[in-house]
PDB file of N, CA and C in Angstrom:
ATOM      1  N   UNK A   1     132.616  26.665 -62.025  1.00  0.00           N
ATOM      2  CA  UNK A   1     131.680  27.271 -62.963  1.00  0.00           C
ATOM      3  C   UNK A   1     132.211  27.085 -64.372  1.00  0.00           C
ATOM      4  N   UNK A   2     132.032  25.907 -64.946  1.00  0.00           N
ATOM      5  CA  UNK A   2     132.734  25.823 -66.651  1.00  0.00           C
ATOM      6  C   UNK A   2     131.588  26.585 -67.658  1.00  0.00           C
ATOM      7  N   UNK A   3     132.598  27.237 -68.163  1.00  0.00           N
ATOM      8  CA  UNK A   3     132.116  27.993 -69.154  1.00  0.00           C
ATOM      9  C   UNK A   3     131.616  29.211 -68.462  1.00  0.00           C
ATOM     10  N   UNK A   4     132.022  29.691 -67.341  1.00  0.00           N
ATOM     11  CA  UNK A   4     131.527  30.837 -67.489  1.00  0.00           C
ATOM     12  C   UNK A   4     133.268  32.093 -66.894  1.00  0.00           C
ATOM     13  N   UNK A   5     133.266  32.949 -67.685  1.00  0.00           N
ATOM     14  CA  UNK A   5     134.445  33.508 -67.428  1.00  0.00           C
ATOM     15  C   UNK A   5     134.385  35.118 -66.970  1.00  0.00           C
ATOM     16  N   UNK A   6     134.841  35.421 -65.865  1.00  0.00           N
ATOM     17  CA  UNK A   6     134.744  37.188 -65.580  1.00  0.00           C
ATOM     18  C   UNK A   6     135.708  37.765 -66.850  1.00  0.00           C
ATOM     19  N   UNK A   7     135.549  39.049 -66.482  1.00  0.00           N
ATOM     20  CA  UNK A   7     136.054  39.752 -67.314  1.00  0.00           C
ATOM     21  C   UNK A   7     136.498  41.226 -66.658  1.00  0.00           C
ATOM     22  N   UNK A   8     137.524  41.774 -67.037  1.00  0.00           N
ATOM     23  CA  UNK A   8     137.703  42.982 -66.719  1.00  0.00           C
ATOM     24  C   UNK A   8     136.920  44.296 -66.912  1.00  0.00           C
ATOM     25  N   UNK A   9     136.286  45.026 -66.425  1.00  0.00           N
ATOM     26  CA  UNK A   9     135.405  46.091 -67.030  1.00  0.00           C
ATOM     27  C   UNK A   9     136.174  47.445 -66.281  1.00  0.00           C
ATOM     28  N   UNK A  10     136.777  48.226 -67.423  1.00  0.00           N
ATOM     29  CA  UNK A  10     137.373  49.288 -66.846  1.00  0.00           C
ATOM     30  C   UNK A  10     136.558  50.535 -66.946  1.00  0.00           C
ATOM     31  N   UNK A  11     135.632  50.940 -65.847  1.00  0.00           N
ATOM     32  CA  UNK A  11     134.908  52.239 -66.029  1.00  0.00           C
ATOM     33  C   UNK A  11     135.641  53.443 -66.223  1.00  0.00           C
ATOM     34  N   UNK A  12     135.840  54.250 -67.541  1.00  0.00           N
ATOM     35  CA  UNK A  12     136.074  55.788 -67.747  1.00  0.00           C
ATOM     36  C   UNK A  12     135.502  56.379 -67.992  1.00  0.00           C
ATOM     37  N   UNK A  13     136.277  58.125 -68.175  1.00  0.00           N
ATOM     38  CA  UNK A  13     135.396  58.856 -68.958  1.00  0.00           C
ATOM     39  C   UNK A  13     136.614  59.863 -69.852  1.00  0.00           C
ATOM     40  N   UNK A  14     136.347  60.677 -71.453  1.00  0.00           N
ATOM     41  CA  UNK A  14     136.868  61.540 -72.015  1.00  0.00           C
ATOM     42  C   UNK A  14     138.057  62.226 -70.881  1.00  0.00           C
ATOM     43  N   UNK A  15     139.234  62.672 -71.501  1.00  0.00           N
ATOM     44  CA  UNK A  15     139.912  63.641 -70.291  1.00  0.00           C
ATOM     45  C   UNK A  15     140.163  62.986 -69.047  1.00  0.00           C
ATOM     46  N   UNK A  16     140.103  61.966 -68.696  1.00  0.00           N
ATOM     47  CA  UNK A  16     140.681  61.659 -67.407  1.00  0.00           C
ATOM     48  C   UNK A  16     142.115  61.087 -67.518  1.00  0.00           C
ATOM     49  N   UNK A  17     143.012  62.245 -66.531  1.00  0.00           N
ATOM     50  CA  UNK A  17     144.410  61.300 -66.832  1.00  0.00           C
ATOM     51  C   UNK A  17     144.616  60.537 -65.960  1.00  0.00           C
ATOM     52  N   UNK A  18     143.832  60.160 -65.282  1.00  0.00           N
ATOM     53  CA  UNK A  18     144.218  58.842 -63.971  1.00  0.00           C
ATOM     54  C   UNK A  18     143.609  57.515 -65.277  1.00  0.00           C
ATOM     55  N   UNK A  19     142.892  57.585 -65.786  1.00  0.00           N
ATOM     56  CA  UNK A  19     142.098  56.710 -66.514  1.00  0.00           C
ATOM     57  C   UNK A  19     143.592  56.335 -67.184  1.00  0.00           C
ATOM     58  N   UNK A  20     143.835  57.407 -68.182  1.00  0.00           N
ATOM     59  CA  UNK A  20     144.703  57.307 -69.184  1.00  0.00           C
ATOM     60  C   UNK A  20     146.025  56.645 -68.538  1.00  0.00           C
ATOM     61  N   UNK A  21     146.593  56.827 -67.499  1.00  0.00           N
ATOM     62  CA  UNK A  21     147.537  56.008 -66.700  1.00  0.00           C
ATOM     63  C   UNK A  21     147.084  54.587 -66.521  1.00  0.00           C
ATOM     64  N   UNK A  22     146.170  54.426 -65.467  1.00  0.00           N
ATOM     65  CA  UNK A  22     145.709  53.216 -65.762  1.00  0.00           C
ATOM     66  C   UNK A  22     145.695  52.114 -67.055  1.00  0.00           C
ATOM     67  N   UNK A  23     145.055  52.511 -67.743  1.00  0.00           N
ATOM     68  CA  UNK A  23     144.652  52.158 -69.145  1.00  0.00           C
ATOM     69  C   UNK A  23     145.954  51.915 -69.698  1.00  0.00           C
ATOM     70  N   UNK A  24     147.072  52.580 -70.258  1.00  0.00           N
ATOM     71  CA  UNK A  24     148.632  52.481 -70.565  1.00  0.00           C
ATOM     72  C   UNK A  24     149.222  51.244 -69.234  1.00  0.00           C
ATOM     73  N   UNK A  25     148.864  51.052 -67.986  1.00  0.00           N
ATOM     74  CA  UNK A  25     149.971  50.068 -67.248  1.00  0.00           C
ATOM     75  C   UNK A  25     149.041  48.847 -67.789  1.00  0.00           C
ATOM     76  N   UNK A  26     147.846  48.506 -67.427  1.00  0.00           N
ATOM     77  CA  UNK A  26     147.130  47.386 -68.112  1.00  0.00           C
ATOM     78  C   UNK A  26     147.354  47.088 -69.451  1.00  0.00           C
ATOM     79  N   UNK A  27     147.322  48.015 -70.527  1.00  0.00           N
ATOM     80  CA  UNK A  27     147.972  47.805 -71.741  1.00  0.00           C
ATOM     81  C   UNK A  27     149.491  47.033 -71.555  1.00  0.00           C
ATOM     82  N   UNK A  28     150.611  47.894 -70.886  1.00  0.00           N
ATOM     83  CA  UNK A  28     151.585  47.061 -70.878  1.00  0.00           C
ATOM     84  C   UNK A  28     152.056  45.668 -69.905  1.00  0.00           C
ATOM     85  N   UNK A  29     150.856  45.932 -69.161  1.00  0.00           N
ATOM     86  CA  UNK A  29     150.580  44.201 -68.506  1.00  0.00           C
ATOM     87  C   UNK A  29     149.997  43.530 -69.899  1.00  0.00           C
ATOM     88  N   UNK A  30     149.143  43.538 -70.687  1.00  0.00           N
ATOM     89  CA  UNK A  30     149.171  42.689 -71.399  1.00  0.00           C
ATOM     90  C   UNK A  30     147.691  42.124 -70.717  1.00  0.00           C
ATOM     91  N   UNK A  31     147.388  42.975 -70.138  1.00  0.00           N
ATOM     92  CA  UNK A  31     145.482  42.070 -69.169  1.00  0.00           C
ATOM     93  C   UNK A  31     144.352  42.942 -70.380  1.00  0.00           C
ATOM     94  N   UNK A  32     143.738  42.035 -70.656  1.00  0.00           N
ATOM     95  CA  UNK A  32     142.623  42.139 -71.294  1.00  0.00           C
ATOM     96  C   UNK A  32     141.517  42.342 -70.601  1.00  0.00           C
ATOM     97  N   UNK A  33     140.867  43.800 -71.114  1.00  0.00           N
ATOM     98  CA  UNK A  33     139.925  44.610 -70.248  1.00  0.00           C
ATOM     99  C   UNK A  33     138.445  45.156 -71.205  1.00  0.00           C
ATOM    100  N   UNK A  34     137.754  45.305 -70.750  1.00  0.00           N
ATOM    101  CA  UNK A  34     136.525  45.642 -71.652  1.00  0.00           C
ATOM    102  C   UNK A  34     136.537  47.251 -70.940  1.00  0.00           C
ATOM    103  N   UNK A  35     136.566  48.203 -71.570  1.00  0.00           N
ATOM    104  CA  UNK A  35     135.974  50.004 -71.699  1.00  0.00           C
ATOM    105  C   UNK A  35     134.966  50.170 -71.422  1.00  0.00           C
ATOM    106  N   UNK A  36     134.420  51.016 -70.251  1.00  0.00           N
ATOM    107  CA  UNK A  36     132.862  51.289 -70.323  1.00  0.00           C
ATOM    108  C   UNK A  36     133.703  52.967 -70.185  1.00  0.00           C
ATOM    109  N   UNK A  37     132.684  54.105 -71.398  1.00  0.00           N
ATOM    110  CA  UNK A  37     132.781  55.336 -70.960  1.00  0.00           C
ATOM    111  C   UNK A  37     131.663  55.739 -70.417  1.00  0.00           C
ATOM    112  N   UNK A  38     131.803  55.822 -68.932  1.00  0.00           N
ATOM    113  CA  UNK A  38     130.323  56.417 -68.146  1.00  0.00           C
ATOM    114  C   UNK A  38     129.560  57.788 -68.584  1.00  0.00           C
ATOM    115  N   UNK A  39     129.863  58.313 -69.372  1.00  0.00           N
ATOM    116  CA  UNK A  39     129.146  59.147 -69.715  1.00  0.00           C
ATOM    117  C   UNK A  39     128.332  58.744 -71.211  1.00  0.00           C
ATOM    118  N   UNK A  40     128.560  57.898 -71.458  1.00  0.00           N
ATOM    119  CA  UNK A  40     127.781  57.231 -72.704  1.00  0.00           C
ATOM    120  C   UNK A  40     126.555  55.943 -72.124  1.00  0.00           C
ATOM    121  N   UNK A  41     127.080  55.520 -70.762  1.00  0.00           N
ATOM    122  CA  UNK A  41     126.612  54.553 -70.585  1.00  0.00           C
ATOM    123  C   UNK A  41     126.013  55.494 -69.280  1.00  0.00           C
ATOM    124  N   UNK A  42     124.436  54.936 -69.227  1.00  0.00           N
ATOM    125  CA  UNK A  42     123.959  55.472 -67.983  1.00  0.00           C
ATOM    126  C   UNK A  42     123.805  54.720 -66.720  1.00  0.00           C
ATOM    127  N   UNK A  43     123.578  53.422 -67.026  1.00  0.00           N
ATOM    128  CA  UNK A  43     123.523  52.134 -66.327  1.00  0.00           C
ATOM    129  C   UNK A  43     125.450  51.657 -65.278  1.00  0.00           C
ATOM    130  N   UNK A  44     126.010  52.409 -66.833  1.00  0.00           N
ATOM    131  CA  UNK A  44     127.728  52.160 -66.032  1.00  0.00           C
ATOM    132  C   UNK A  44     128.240  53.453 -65.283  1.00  0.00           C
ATOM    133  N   UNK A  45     127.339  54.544 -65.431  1.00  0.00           N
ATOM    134  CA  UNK A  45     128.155  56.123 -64.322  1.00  0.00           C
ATOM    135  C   UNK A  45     126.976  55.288 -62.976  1.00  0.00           C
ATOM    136  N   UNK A  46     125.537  54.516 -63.219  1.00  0.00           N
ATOM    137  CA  UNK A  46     125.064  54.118 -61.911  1.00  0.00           C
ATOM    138  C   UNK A  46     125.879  53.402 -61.498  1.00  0.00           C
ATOM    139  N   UNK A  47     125.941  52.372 -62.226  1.00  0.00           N
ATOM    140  CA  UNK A  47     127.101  51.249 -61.337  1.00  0.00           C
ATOM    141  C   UNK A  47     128.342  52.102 -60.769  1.00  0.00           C
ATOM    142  N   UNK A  48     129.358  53.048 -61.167  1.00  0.00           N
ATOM    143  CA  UNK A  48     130.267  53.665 -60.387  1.00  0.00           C
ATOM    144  C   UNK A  48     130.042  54.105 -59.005  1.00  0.00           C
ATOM    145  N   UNK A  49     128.796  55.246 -59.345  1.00  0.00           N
ATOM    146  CA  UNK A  49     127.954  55.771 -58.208  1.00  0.00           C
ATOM    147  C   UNK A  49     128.027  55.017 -56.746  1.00  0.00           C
ATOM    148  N   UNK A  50     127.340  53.818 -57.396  1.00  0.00           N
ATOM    149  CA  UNK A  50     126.792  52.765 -56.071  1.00  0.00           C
ATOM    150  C   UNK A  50     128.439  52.490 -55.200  1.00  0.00           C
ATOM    151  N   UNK A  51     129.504  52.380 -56.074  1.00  0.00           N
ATOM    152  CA  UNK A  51     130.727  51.816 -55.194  1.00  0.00           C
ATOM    153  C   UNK A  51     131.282  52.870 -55.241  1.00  0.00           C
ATOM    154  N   UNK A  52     131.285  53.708 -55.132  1.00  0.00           N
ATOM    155  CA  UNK A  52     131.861  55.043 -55.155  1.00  0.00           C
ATOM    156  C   UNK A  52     131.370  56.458 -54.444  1.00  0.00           C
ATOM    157  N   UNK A  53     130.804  55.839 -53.452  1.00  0.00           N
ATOM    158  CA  UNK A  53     130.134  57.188 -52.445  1.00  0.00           C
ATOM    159  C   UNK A  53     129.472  57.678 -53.346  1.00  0.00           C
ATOM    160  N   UNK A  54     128.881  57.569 -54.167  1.00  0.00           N
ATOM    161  CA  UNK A  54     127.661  58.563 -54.951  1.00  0.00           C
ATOM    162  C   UNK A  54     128.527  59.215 -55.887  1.00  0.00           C
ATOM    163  N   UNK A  55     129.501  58.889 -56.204  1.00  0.00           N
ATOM    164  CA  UNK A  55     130.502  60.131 -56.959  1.00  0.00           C
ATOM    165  C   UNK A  55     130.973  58.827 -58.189  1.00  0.00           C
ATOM    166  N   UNK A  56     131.379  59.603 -59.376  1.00  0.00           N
ATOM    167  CA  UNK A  56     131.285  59.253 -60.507  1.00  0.00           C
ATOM    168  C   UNK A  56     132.737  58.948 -60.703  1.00  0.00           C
ATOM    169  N   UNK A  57     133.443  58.498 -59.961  1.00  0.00           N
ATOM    170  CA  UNK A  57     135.036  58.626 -59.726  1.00  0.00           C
ATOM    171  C   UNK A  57     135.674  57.536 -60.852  1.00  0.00           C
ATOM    172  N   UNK A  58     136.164  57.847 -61.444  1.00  0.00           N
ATOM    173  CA  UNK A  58     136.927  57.044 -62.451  1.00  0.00           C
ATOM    174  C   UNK A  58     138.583  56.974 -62.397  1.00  0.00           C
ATOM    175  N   UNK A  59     139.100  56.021 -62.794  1.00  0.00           N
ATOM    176  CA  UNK A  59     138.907  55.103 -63.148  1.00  0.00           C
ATOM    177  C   UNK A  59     138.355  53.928 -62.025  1.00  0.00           C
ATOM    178  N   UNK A  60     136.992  53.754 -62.308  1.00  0.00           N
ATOM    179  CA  UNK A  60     136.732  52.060 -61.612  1.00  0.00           C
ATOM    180  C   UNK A  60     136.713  51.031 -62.380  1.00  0.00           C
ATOM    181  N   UNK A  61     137.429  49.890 -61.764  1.00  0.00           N
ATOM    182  CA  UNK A  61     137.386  48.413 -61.891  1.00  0.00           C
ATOM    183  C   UNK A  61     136.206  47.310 -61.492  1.00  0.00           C
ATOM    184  N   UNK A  62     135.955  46.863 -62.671  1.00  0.00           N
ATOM    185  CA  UNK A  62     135.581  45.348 -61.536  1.00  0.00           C
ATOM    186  C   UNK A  62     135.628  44.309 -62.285  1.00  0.00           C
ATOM    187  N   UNK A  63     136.369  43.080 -61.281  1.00  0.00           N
ATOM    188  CA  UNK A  63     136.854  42.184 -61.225  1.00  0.00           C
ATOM    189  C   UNK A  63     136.190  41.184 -60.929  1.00  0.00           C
ATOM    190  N   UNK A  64     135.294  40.633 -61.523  1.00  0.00           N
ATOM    191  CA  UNK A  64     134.132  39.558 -60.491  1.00  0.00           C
ATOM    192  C   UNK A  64     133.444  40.193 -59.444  1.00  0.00           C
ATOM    193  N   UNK A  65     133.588  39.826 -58.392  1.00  0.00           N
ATOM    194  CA  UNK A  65     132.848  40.310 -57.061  1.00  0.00           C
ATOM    195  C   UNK A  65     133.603  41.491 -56.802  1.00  0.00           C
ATOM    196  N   UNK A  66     134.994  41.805 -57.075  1.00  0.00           N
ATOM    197  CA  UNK A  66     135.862  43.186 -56.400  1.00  0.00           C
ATOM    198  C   UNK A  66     135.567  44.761 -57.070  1.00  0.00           C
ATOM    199  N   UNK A  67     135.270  45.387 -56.949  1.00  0.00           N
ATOM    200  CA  UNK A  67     135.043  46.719 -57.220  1.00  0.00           C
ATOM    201  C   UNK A  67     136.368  46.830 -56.842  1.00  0.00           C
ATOM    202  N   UNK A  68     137.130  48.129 -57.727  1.00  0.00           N
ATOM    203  CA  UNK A  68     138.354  48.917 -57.206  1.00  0.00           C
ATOM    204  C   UNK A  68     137.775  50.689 -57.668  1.00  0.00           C
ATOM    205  N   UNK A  69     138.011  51.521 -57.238  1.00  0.00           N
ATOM    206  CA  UNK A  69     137.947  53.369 -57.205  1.00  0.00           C
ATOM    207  C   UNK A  69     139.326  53.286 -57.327  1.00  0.00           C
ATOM    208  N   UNK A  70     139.474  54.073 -58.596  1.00  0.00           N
ATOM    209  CA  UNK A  70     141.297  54.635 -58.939  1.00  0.00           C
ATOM    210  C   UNK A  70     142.253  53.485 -58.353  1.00  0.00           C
ATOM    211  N   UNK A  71     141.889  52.429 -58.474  1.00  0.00           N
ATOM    212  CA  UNK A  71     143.319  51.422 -58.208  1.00  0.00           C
ATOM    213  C   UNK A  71     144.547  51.503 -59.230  1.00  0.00           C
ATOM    214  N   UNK A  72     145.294  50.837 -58.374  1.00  0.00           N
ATOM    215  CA  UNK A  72     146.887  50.728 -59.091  1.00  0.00           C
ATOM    216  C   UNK A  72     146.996  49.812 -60.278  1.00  0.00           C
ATOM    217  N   UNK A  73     147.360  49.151 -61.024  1.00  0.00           N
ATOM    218  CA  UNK A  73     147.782  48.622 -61.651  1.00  0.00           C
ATOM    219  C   UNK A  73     147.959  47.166 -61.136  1.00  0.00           C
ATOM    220  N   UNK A  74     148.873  47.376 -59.809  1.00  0.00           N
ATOM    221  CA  UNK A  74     148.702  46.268 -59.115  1.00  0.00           C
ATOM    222  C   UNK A  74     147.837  45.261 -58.238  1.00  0.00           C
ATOM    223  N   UNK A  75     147.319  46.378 -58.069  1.00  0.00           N
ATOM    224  CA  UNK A  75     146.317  46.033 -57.108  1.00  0.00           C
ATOM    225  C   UNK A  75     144.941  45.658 -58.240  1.00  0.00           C
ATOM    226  N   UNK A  76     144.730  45.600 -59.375  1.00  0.00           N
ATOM    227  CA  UNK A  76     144.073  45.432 -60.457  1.00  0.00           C
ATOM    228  C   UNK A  76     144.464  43.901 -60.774  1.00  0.00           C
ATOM    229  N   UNK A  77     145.408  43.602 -60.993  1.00  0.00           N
ATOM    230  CA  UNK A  77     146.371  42.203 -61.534  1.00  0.00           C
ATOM    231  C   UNK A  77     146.173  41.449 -60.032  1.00  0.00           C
ATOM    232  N   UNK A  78     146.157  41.964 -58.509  1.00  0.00           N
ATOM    233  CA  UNK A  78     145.594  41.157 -57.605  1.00  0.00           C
ATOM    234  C   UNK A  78     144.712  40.468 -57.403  1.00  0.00           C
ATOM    235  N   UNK A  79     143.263  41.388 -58.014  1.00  0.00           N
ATOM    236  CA  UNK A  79     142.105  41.330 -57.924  1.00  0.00           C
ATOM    237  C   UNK A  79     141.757  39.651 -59.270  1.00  0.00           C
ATOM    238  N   UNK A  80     142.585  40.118 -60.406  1.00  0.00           N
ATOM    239  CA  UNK A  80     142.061  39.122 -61.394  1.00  0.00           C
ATOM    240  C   UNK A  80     143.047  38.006 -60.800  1.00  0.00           C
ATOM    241  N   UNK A  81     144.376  37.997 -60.440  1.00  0.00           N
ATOM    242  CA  UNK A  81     144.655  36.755 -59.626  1.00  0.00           C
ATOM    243  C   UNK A  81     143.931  35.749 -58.970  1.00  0.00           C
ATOM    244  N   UNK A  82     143.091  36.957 -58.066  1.00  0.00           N
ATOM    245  CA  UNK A  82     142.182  36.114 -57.431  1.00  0.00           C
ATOM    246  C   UNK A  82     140.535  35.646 -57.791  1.00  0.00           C
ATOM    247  N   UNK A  83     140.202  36.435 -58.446  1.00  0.00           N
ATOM    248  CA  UNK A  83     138.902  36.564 -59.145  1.00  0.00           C
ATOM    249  C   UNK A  83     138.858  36.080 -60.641  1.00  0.00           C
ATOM    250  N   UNK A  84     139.881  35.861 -61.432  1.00  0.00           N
ATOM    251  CA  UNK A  84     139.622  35.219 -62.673  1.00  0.00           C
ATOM    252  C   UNK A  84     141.157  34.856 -63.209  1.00  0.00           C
ATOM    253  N   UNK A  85     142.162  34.147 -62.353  1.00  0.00           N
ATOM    254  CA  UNK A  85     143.094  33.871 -63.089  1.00  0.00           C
ATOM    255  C   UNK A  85     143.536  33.611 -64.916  1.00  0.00           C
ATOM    256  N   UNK A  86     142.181  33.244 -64.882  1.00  0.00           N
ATOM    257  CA  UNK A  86     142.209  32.828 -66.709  1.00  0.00           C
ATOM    258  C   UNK A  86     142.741  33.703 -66.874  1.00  0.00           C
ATOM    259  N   UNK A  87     142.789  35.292 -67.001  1.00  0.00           N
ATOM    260  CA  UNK A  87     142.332  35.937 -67.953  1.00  0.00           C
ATOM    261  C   UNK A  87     144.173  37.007 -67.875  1.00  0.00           C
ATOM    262  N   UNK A  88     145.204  36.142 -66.716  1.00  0.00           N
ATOM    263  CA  UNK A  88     146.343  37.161 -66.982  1.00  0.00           C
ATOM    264  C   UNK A  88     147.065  36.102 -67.684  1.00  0.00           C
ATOM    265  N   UNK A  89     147.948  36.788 -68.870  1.00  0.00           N
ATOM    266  CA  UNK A  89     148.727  36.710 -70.065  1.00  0.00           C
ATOM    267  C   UNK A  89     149.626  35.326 -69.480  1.00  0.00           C
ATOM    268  N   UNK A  90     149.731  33.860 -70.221  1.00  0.00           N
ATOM    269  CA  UNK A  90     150.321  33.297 -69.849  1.00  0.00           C
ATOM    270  C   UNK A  90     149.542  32.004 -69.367  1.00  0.00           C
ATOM    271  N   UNK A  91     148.267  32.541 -68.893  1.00  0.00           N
ATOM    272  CA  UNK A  91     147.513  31.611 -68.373  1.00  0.00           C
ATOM    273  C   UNK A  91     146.500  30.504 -69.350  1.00  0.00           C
TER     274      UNK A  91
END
């Protein structure tokens, strides 16, 4: 697919310290991520919803085709391994 590139989309919201963890290990990975705050966005608390048992659970990921609910850090840097190598530091 030339020219077309995924991207990281990290779903949060205000006050979440799982977010805020998250958000700080990706920062010091150095992976470039796009912010959605689901409570600003109504279209992005649906999209959570749908992969998330109906529940608004943050922090979610997605990675191309991979949805993650509260993933690790690592398991985040797996996902773009496999789903958009471009996009980790180095590449």
């Amino acid at each position: 697919m030339l020219g077309v590139m995924t991207e990281v989309v990290f779903y949060a919201r205000p006050g979440c310290p799982f977010c805020v963890m998250l958000r700080a290990d990706l920062r010091r990975r150095k992976l470039p991520f796009r912010e959605v705050n689901i409570w600003e966005d109504p279209e992005a608390a649906a999209a959570v919803r749908a992969v998330a048992d109906g529940n608004e659970t943050v922090p979610t990921v997605n990675v191309g085709e991979r949805w993650m609910v509260n993933p690790s850090g690592k398991k985040v840097i797996a996902a773009v391994e496999e789903q958009a190598p471009e996009l980790l530091p180095g590449n």
